[in-house]
Protein backbone atom coordinates (compact mmCIF):
# COMPACT_ATOMS: atom_id res chain seq x y z
CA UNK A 1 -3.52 -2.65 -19.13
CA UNK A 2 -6.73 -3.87 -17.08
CA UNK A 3 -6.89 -2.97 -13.72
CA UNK A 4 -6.01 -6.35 -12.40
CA UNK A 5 -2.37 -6.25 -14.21
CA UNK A 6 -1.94 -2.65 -13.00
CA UNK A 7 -2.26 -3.38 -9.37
CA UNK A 8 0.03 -6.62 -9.76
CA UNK A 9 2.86 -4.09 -11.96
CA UNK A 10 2.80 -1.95 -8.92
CA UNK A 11 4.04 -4.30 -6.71
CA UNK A 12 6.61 -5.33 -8.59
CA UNK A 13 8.26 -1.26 -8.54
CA UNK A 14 11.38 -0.58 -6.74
CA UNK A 15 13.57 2.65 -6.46
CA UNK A 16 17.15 3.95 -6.27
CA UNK A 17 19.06 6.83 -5.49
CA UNK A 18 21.70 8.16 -8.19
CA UNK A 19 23.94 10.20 -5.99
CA UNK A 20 26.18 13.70 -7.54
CA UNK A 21 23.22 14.57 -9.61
CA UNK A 22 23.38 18.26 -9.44
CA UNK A 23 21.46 20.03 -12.40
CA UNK A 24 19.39 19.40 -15.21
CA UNK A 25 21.98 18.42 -17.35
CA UNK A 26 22.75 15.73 -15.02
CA UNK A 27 19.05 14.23 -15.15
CA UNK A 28 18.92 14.60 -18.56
CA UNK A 29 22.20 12.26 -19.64
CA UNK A 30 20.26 9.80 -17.27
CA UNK A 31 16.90 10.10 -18.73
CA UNK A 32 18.54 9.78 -22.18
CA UNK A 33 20.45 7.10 -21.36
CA UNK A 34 17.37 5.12 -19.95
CA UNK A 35 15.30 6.04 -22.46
CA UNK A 36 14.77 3.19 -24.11
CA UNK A 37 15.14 0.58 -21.41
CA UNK A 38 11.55 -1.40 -20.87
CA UNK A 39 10.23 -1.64 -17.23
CA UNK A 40 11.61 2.38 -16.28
CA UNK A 41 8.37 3.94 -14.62
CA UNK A 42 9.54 7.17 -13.73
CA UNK A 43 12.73 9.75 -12.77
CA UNK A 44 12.37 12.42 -10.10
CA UNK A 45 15.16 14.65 -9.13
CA UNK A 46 15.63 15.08 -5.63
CA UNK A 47 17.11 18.57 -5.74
CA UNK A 48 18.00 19.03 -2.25
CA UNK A 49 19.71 15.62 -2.19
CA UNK A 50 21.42 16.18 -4.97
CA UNK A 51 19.80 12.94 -5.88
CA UNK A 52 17.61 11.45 -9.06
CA UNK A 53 15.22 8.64 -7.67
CA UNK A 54 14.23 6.16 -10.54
CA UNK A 55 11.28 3.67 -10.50
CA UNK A 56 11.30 0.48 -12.47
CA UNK A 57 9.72 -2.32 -12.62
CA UNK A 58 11.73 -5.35 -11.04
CA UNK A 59 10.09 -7.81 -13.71
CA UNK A 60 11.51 -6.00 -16.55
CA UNK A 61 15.06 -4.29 -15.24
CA UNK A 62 16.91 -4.88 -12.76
CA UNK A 63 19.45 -3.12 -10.27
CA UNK A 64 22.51 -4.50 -11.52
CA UNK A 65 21.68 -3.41 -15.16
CA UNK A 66 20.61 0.41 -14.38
CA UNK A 67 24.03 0.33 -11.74
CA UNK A 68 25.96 -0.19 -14.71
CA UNK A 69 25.03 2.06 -17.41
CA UNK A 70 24.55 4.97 -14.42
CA UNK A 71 28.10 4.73 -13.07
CA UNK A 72 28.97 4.28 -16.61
CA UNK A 73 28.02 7.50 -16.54
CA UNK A 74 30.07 9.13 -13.98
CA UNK A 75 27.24 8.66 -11.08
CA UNK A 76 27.09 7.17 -7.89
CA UNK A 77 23.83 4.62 -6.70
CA UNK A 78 23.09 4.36 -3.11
């Protein structure tokens, strides 16, 4: 990706919380079940929060999608 498209991907990245995520079993079911979703940048678990924070790309995914297959999972988003 040239420089140019990076920059322009970056603005396009959003977050959300995925509250009752309490151990690394918990981030793992997410991360699996994400896994192969285009447009997810990242996952960081928020220990203290009991929270997993997971940045995607808004042109590829979007919030309604990731809502559903998280609380699918038993998970609360903020």
């Amino acid at each position: 990706m040239c420089e140019c498209c990076a920059n322009h991907a970056k603005k396009h990245e959003d977050h959300i919380h995925v509250q009752g995520v309490n151990c690394g079993h918990c981030v793992s079911a997410i991360e699996k079940a994400l896994a192969d979703m285009p447009g997810i940048n990242g996952l960081e678990h928020l220990a203290e929060a009991n929270q997993l924070k997971i940045s995607f790309d808004t042109r590829l995914v979007d919030v309604a999608k990731l809502t559903e297959i998280i609380t699918g999972l038993g998970y609360n988003v903020a």
